[in-house]
Structures are given as structure tokens and as C-alpha cells.
Protein backbone atom coordinates (compact mmCIF):
# COMPACT_ATOMS: atom_id res chain seq x y z
CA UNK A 1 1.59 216.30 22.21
CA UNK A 2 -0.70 215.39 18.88
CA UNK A 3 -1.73 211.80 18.51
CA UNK A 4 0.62 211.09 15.73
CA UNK A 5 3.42 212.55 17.74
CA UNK A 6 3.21 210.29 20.50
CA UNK A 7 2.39 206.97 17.75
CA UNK A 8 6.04 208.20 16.62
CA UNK A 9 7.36 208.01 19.93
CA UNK A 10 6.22 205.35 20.66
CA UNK A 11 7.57 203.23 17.51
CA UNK A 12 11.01 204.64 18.67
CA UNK A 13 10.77 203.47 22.22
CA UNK A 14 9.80 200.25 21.05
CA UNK A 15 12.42 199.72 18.57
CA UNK A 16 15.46 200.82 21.00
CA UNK A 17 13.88 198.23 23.49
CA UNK A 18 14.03 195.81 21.13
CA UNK A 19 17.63 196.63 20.46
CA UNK A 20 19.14 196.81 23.99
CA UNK A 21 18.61 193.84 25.54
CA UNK A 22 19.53 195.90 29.31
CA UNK A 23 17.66 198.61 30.36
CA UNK A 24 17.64 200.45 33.39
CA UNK A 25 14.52 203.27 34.65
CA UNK A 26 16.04 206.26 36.38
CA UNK A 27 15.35 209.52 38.17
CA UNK A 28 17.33 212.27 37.31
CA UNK A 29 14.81 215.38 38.29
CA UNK A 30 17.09 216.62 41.22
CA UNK A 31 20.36 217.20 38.51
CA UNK A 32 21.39 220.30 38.13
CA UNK A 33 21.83 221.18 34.13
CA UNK A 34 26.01 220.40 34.47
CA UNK A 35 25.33 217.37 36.07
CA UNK A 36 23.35 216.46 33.29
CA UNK A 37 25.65 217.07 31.20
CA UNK A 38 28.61 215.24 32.61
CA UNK A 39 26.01 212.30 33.13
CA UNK A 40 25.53 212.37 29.17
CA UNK A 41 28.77 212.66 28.54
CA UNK A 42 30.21 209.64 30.42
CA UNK A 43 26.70 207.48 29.34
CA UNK A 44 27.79 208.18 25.87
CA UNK A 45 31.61 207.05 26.39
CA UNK A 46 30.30 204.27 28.03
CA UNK A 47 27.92 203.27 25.07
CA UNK A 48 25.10 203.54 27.29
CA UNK A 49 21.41 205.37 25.51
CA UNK A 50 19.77 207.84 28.15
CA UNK A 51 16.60 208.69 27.19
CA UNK A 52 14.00 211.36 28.85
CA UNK A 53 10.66 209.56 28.60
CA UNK A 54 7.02 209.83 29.37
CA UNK A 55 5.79 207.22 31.76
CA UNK A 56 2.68 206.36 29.42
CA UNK A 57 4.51 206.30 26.42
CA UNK A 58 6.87 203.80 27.69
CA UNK A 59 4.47 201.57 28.94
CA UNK A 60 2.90 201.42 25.42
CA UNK A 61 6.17 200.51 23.91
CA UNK A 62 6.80 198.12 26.67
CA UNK A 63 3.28 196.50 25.37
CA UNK A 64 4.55 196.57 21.71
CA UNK A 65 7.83 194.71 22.62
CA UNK A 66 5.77 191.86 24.26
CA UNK A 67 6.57 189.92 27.38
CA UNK A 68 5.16 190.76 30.77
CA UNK A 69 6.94 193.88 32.09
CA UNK A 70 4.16 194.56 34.82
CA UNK A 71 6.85 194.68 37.79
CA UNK A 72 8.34 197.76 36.01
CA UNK A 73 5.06 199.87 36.31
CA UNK A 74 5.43 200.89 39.78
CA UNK A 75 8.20 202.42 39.38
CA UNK A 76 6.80 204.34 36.38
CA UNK A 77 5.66 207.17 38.46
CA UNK A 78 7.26 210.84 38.47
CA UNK A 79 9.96 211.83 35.53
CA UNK A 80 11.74 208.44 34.42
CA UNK A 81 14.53 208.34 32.60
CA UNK A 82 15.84 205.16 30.45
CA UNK A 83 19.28 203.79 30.26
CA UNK A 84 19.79 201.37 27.66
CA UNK A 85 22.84 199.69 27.34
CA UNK A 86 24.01 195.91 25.47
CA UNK A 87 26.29 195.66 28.50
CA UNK A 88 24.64 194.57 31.68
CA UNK A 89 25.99 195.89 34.73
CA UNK A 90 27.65 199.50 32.45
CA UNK A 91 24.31 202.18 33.87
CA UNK A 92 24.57 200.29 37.01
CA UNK A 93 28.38 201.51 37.50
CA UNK A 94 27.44 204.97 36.08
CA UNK A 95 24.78 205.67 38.63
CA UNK A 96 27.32 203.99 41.46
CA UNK A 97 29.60 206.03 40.11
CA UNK A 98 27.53 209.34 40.15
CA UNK A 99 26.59 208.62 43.70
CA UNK A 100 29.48 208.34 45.05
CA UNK A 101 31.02 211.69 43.05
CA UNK A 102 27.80 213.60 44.19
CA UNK A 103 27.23 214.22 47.87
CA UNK A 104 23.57 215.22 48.93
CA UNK A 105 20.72 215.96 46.13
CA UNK A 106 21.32 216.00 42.41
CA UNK A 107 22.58 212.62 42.34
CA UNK A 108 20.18 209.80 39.65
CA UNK A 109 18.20 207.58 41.45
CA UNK A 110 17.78 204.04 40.20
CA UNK A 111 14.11 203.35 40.08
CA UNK A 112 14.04 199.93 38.46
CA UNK A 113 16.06 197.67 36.12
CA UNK A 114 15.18 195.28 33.73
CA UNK A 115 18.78 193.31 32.86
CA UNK A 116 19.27 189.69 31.25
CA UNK A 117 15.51 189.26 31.56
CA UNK A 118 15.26 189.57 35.06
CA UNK A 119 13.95 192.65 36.86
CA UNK A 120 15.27 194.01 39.45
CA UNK A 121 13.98 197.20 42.19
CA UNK A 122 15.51 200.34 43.42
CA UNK A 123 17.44 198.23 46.96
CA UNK A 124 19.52 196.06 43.95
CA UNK A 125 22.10 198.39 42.35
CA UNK A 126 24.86 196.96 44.32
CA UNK A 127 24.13 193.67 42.47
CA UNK A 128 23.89 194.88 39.28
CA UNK A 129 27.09 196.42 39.25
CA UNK A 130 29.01 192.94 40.27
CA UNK A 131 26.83 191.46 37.31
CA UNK A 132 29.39 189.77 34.85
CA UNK A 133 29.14 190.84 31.09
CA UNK A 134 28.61 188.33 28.85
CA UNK A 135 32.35 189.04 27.49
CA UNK A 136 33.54 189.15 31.47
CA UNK A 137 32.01 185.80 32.04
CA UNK A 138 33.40 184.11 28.83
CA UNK A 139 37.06 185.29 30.11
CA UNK A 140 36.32 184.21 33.07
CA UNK A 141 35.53 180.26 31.67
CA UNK A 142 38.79 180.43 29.50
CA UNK A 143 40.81 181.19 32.31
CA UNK A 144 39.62 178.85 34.20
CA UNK A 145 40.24 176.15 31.59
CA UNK A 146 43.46 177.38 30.74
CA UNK A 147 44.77 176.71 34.13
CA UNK A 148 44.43 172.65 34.09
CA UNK A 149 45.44 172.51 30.77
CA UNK A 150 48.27 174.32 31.64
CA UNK A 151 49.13 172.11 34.21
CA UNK A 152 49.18 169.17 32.35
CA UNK A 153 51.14 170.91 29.78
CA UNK A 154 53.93 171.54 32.49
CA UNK A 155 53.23 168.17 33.81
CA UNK A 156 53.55 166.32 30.76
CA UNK A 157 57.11 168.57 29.57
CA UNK A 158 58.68 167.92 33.08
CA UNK A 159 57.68 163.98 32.73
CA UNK A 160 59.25 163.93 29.27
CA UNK A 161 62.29 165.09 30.68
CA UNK A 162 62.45 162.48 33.23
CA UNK A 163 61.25 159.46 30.53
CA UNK A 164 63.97 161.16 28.32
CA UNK A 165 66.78 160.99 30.84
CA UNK A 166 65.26 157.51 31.64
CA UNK A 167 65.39 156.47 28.11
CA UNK A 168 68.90 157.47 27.93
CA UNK A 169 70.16 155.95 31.16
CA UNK A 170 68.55 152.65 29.84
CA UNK A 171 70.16 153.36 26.75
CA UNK A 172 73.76 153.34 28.23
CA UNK A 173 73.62 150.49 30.24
């Protein structure tokens, strides 16, 4: 690859990293060619960017982005793949997903993540697939909200009812 090839490269890893706040380094070498396929398919229903990368190169856009992303270069070694994705835990159910529909080789291997600024190794995809979206975890405050307030609600109708027939009685006599 020419010098000006891989400065092009380059500016386009660096800009998708700056875009996707979630990516996720991958091995997908022992895939057979439908596999692949079927793994591109469901990343793209999934909004999820899979992209076929050369260790170097991504370490130079990783430089260009800024930051200190030195825990991700050892797992920078054989062919890497990159999932990029604005939701959090959306590769990490993908590759769960593969694994389990995939019995023996040919299955992607999780290498190393780098989600909601926090890095994370190969032994942690089980926790990144319970990680809450930022969407999930704003349901997940309403609902909890909701429920007190709804209770008072309730609280306060059934008390009016009794103040009401209270009023009344007090009314008659």
C-alpha cells in the first residue's frame, strides 16, 4: 500500500472513531465467507460499522483521535476487525449471538472493547452485553419515577373520595 494510500486510510479511521463513541476490536479470521456474510448482514440491521483493518493503521488513527488508548494495543496483534456502533452493548450481543449460533471454529472472537470510555479485554463480553444503552437507562429512571408518582396519584384520588364523602356527611348533619 503507497504512502498516500494508507494517509487516506488513516483520515477515515480516524474520523469514524471520532463518530462512534463504542467500538469494539474483533477476530473474525476463522469465518467462513457465508458466515461473513450473515455477520454483515445482521451488523448492518443492527446499525453496527464492521470494518477490516490493519493493526498499524489503526493505531495511527487511534493517535489522531487523542486520548490514551495504550490498553487496546495488545490486542492489536493478528487480523482485527472493528465494530463501531453509537449503541453500547449492540456488537457485544452480535458476537454473543454468533457464538452461541456457531458451534466449534468460525465463530468472531472479541479481542478488546473500548465502550463509554472504558476499556474492556477479551474475559468481559458477558458484561458488555448487560450494559444499559443510554436510551435503556433513561427508561429505566422514568419508570422508576413514574411509580411513586403514581402512587400518590392513586393515593391522593382515593383520599378525595373519602374527604368528599366526609364533606358530605358533615354537610347533612
Amino acid at each position: 500500500m503507497r504512502k498516500e494510500d494508507k494517509g487516506v486510510v488513516i483520515e477515515q479511521l480516524t474520523a469514524t472513531l471520532r463518530e462512534y463513541p463504542n467500538f469494539y476490536l474483533t477476530d473474525i479470521e476463522a469465518i467462513d465467507a457465508e458466515t461473513t456474510s450473515r455477520l454483515r448482514r445482521e451488523c448492518f440491521k443492527s446499525e453496527v460499522k464492521l470494518v477490516v483493518v490493519k493493526n498499524n493503521l489503526l493505531k495511527k488513527a487511534l493517535e489522531n483521535v487523542g486520548g490514551d488508548f495504550s490498553p487496546l494495543h495488545s490486542a492489536l496483534k493478528g487480523n482485527t476487525a472493528v465494530m463501531f456502533s453509537q449503541v453500547a452493548n449492540a456488537p457485544a450481543r452480535l458476537i454473543k449471538e454468533f457464538t452461541k449460533d456457531t458451534k466449534g471454529e468460525g465463530k468472531p472472537q472479541l479481542k478488546a472493547a473500548y465502550v463509554q470510555e472504558s476499556f474492556y479485554d477479551a474475559s468481559s463480553l458477558e458484561a458488555l452485553v448487560n450494559i444499559k444503552s443510554k436510551n435503556e437507562l433513561i427508561a429505566d429512571v422514568i419508570a422508576l419515577l413514574e411509580s411513586p408518582a403514581k402512587n400518590v396519584i392513586s393515593a391522593l384520588q382515593s383520599s378525595g373520595q373519602t374527604i368528599h364523602g366526609l364533606l358530605k356527611t358533615l354537610e347533612e348533619r
